[in-house]
Protein backbone atom coordinates (compact mmCIF):
# COMPACT_ATOMS: atom_id res chain seq x y z
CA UNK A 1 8.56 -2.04 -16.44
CA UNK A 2 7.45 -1.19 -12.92
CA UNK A 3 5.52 0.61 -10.87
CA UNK A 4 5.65 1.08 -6.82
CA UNK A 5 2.28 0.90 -5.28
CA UNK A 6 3.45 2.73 -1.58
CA UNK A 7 5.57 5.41 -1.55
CA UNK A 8 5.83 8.84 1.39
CA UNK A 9 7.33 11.38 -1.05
CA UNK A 10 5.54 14.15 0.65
CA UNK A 11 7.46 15.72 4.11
CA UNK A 12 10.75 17.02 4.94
CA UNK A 13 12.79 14.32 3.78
CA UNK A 14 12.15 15.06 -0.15
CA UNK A 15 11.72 18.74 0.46
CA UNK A 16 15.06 19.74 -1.49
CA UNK A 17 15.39 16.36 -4.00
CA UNK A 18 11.93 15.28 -4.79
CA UNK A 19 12.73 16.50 -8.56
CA UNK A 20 15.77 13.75 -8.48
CA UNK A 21 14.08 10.96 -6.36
CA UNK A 22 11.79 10.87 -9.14
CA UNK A 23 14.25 11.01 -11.95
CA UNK A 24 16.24 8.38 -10.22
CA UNK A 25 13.28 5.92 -9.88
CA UNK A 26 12.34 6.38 -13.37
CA UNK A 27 15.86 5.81 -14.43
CA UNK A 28 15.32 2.59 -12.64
CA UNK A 29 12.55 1.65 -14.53
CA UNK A 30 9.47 2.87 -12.39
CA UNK A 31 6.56 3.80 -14.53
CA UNK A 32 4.21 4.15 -12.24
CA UNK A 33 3.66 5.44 -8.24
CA UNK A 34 1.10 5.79 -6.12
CA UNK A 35 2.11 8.47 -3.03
CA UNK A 36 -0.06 7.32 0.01
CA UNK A 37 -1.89 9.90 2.43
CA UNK A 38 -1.52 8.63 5.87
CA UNK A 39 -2.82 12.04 7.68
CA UNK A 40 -5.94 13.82 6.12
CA UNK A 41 -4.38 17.32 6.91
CA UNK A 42 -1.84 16.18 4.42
CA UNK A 43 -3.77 15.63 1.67
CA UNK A 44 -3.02 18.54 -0.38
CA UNK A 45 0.33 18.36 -0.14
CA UNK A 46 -0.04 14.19 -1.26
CA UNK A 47 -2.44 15.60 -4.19
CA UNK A 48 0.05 18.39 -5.00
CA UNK A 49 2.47 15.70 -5.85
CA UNK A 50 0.23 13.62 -8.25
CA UNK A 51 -0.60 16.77 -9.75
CA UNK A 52 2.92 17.83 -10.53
CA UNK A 53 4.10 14.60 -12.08
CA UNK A 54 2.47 12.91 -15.09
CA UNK A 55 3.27 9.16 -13.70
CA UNK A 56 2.20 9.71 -10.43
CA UNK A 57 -1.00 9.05 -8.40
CA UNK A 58 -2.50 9.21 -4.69
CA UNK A 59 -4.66 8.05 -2.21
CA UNK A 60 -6.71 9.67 0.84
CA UNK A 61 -6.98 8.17 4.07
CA UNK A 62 -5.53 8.46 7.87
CA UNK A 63 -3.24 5.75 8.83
CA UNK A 64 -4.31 3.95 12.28
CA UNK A 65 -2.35 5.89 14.36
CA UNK A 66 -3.63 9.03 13.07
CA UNK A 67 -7.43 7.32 13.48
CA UNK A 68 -7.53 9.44 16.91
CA UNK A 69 -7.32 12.66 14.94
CA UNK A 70 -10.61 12.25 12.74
CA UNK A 71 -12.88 9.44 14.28
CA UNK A 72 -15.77 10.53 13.56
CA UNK A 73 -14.69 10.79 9.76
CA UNK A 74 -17.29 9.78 7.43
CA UNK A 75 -17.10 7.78 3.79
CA UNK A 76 -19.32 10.85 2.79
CA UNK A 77 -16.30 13.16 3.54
CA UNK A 78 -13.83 10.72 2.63
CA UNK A 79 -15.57 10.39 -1.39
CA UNK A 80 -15.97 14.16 -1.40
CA UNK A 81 -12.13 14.34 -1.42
CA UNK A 82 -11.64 11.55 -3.61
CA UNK A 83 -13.16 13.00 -6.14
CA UNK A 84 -9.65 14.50 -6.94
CA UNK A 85 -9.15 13.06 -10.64
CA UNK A 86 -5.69 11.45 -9.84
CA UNK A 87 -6.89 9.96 -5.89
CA UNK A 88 -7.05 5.88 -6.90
CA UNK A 89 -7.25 4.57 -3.59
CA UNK A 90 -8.83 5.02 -0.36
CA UNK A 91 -6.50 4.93 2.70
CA UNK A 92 -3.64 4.15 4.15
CA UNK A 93 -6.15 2.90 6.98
CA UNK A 94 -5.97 -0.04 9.00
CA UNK A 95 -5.65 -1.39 12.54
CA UNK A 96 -2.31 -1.36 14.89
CA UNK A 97 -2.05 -2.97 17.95
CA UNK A 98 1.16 -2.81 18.47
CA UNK A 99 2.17 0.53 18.91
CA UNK A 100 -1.29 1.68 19.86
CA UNK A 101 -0.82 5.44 18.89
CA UNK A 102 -5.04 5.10 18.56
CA UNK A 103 -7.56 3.59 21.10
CA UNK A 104 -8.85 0.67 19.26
CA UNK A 105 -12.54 1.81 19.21
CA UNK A 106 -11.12 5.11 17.38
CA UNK A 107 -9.41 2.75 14.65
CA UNK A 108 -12.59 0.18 13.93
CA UNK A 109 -14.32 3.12 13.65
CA UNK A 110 -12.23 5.10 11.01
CA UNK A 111 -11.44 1.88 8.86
CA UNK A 112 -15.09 1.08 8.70
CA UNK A 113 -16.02 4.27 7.45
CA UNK A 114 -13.17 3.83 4.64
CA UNK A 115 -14.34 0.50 3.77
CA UNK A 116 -17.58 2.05 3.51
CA UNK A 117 -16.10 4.88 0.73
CA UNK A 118 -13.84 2.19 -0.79
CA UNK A 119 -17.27 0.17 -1.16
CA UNK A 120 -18.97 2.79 -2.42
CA UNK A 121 -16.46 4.41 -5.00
CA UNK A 122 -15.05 1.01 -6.46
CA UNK A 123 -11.68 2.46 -5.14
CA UNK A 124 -9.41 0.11 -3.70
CA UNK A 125 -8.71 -0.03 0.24
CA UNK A 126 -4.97 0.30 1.48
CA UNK A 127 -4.55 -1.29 4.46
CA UNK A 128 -2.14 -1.72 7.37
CA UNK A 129 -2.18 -3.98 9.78
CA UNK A 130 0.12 -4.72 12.47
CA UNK A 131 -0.25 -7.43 15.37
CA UNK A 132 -3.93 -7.59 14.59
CA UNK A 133 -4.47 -9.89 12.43
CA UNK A 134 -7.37 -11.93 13.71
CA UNK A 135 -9.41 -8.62 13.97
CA UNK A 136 -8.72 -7.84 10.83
CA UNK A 137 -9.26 -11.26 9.11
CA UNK A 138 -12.89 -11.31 11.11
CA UNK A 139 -13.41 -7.54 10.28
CA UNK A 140 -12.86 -8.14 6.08
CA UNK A 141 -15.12 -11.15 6.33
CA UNK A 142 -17.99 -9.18 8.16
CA UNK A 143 -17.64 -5.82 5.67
CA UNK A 144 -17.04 -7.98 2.67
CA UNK A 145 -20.20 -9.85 3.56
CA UNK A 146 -22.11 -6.42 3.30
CA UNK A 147 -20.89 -5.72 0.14
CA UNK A 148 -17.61 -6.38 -1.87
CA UNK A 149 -14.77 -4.07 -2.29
CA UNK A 150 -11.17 -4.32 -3.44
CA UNK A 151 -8.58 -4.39 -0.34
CA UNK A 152 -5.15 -4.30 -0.44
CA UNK A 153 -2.90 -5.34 2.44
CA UNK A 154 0.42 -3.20 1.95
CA UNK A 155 3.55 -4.19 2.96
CA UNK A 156 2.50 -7.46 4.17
CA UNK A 157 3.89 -8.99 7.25
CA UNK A 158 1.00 -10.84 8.75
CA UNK A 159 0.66 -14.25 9.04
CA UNK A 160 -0.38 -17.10 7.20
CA UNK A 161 -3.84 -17.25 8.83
CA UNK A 162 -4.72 -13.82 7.50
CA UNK A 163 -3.48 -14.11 4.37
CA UNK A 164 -5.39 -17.31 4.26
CA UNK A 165 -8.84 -15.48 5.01
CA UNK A 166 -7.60 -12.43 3.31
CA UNK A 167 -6.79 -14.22 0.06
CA UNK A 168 -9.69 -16.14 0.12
CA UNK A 169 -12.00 -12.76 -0.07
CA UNK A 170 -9.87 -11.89 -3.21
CA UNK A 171 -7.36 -9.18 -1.71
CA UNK A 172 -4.09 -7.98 -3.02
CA UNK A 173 -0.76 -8.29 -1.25
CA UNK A 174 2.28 -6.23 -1.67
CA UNK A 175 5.77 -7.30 -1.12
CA UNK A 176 8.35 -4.25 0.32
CA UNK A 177 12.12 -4.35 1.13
CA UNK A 178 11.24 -6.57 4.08
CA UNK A 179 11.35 -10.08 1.61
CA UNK A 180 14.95 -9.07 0.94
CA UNK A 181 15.88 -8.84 4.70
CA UNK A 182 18.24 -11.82 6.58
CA UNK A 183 15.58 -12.38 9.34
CA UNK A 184 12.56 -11.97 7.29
CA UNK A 185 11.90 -16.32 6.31
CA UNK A 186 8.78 -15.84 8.31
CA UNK A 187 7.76 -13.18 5.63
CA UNK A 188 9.25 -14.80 2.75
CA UNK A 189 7.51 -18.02 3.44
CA UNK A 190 3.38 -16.80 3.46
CA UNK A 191 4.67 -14.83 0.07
CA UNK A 192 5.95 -18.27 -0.89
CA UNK A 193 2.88 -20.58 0.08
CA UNK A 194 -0.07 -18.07 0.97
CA UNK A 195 -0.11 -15.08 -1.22
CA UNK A 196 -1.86 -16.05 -4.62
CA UNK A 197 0.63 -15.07 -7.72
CA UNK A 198 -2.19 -13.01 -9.21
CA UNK A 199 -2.58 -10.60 -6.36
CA UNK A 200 1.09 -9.77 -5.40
CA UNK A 201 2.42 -6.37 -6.01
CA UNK A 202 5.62 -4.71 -4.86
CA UNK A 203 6.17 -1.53 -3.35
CA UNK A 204 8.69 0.92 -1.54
CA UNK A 205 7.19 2.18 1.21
CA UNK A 206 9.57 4.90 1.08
CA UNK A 207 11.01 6.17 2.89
CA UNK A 208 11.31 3.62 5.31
CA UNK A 209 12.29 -0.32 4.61
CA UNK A 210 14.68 0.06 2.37
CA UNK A 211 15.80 -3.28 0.94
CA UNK A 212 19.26 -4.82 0.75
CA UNK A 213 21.66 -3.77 -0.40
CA UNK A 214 20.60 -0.42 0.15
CA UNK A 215 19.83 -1.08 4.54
CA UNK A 216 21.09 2.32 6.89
CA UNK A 217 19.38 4.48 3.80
CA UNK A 218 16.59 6.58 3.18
CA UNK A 219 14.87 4.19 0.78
CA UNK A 220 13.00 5.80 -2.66
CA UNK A 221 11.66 4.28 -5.53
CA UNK A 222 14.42 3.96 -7.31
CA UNK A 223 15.01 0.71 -4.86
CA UNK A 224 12.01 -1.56 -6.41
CA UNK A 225 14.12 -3.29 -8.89
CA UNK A 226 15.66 -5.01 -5.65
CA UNK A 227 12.30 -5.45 -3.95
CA UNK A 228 11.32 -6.92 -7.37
CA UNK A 229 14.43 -8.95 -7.10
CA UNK A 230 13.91 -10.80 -3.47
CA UNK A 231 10.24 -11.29 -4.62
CA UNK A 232 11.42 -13.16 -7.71
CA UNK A 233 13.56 -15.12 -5.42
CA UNK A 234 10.42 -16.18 -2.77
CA UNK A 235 8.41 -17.08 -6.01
CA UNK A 236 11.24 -18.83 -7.98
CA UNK A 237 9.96 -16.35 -10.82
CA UNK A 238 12.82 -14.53 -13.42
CA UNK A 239 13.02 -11.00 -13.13
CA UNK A 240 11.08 -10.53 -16.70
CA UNK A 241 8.32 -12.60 -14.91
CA UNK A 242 8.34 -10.83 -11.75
CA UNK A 243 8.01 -7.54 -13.22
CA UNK A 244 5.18 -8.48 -15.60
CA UNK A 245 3.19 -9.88 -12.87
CA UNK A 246 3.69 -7.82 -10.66
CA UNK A 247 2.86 -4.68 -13.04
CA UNK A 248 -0.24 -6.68 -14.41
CA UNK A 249 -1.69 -7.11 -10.91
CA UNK A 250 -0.96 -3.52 -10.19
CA UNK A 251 -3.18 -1.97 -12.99
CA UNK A 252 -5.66 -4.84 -11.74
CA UNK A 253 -5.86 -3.16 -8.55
CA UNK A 254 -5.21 0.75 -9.23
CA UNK A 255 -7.57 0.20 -12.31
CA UNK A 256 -7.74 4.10 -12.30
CA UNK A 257 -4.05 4.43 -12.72
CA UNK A 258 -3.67 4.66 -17.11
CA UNK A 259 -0.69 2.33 -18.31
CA UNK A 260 2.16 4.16 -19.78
C-alpha cells in the first residue's frame, strides 16, 4: 500500500482523464492522495476533487508565489475554509527566493498567518521552500517557539542545515521523483543522513517531477511506486519496508486522512 501526499490534479492538464489518472494510480497501488491548493481562488475546484473521490483529500493554502495575491490573508479566513470535512492540511505555503514571483515581505507575511491556522487547527503545514533555507530554518524555530504545530517540508530539496533544524523541531519530509534523478546525490544524500526514517513520506507532485523512468512525461500518481523505489534505494530499505514506512508516517502526519 501507498498513498501520495502532493499531487495538482486540478487544471487543464486532467481536464479530459482525471477519471483514468485516478484509476491508473490506484491500479498502482495508491490508496491514498492528498490534492494540494496552491491558489485560494482554486479552492473549490481542489475541494471538488476530494469530494468526488472516496480516497482522496485536500489542503488550502496559496503557494509563495501566489503570496502577492492575498497578503493580507488571515488564519481566521484560512480555518473558516478549512472547515471543509475532507481539507487535512493547511497550505501549500512557503518561501521562494529563487524565482521571486512574491516580494518577500508579502511571503513572511502569508506563511505566518498559515502557521498561525495550522497552529490553531492541529492541521499540518505544507511547505515549500526554495533557496531560502536559512529563513526558513530561523522562521520554524521562532513560530514553533510560540506554539507547536506539525510542518511538513514537501518535496524536499534543501540542504542538510535545514533539515538539521527542521528535523530537530519534529517535521516531516517528503521524497518526490527528484531522489530517482542522475544529478540529484546532493538530494539523495540529506534523505540518506539527515531526514529521520520516521518522518519521510513520498509524494508525486504531479504533474511535474516525474521520476525515472517515466522523465519527458506528465507525471501522475500512478508513478509513486518508482518514487517509492529510489527512496528505498537512498535508505537501503526493501520495497515492503519502504512502503510501510512511508504509509505509517503518512497517516502520522494527515492524521485526518481515515486508513483504507
Amino acid at each position: 500500500m501507498l498513498v501520495d501526499s502532493h499531487v495538482n490534479l486540478h487544471g487543464e492538464q486532467f481536464a479530459d482523464d482525471l477519471d483514468a489518472v485516478i484509476e491508473r494510480a490506484r491500479a498502482a497501488g495508491v490508496t491514498r492522495m492528498v490534492t494540494i491548493c496552491c491558489q485560494l481562488a482554486d479552492f473549490p475546484a481542489v475541494s471538488a476533487i476530494a469530494e468526488r473521490y472516496d480516497d482522496i483529500w485536500c489542503s488550502i493554502g496559496a503557494h509563495p508565489h501566489h503570496a502577492k495575491d492575498r497578503p493580507d490573508i488571515t488564519a481566521g479566513e484560512l480555518l473558516e475554509m478549512a472547515r471543509h470535512p475532507k481539507v487535512v492540511g493547511i497550505g501549500e505555503t512557503g518561501l521562494d527566493f529563487h524565482y521571486n514571483y512574491s516580494p518577500r515581505e508579502d511571503q513572511f507575511a502569508s506563511l505566518r498567518a498559515h502557521i498561525e491556522a495550522a497552529r490553531q487547527s492541529g492541521l499540518p503545514l505544507i511547505l515549500h521552500c526554495r533557496d531560502a533555507d536559512e529563513a526558513m530554518a530561523d522562521l520554524l524555530e521562532d513560530e514553533m517557539g510560540k506554539g507547536a504545530f506539525k510542518a511538513l517540508l514537501h518535496c524536499y530539496t534543501g540542504g542538510a542545515m535545514l533539515a538539521a533544524r527542521a528535523a530537530k523541531l519534529g517535521s516531516w519530509f517528503a521524497a518526490s521523483g527528484i531522489v530517482t534523478f542522475k544529478k540529484a546525490d546532493d538530494v539523495r544524500s540529506v534523505f540518506r543522513d539527515n531526514v529521520p526514517d520516521d518522518k519521510v513520506i513520498i509524494e508525486t507532485d504531479c504533474p511535474y517531477l516525474a521520476p525515472i523512468p517515466h522523465r519527458g512525461k506528465r507525471c501522475e500518481p500512478s508513478f509513486l511506486p518508482d518514487v517509492a523505489a529510489g527512496l528505498a534505494r537512498v535508505k537501503g530499505w526493501s520495497a515492503a519496508e519502504c512502503a510501510t514506512r512511508t504509509t505509517d508516517n503518512f497517516f502520522d502526519l494527515f492524521d485526518r486522512v481515515t486508513r483504507p
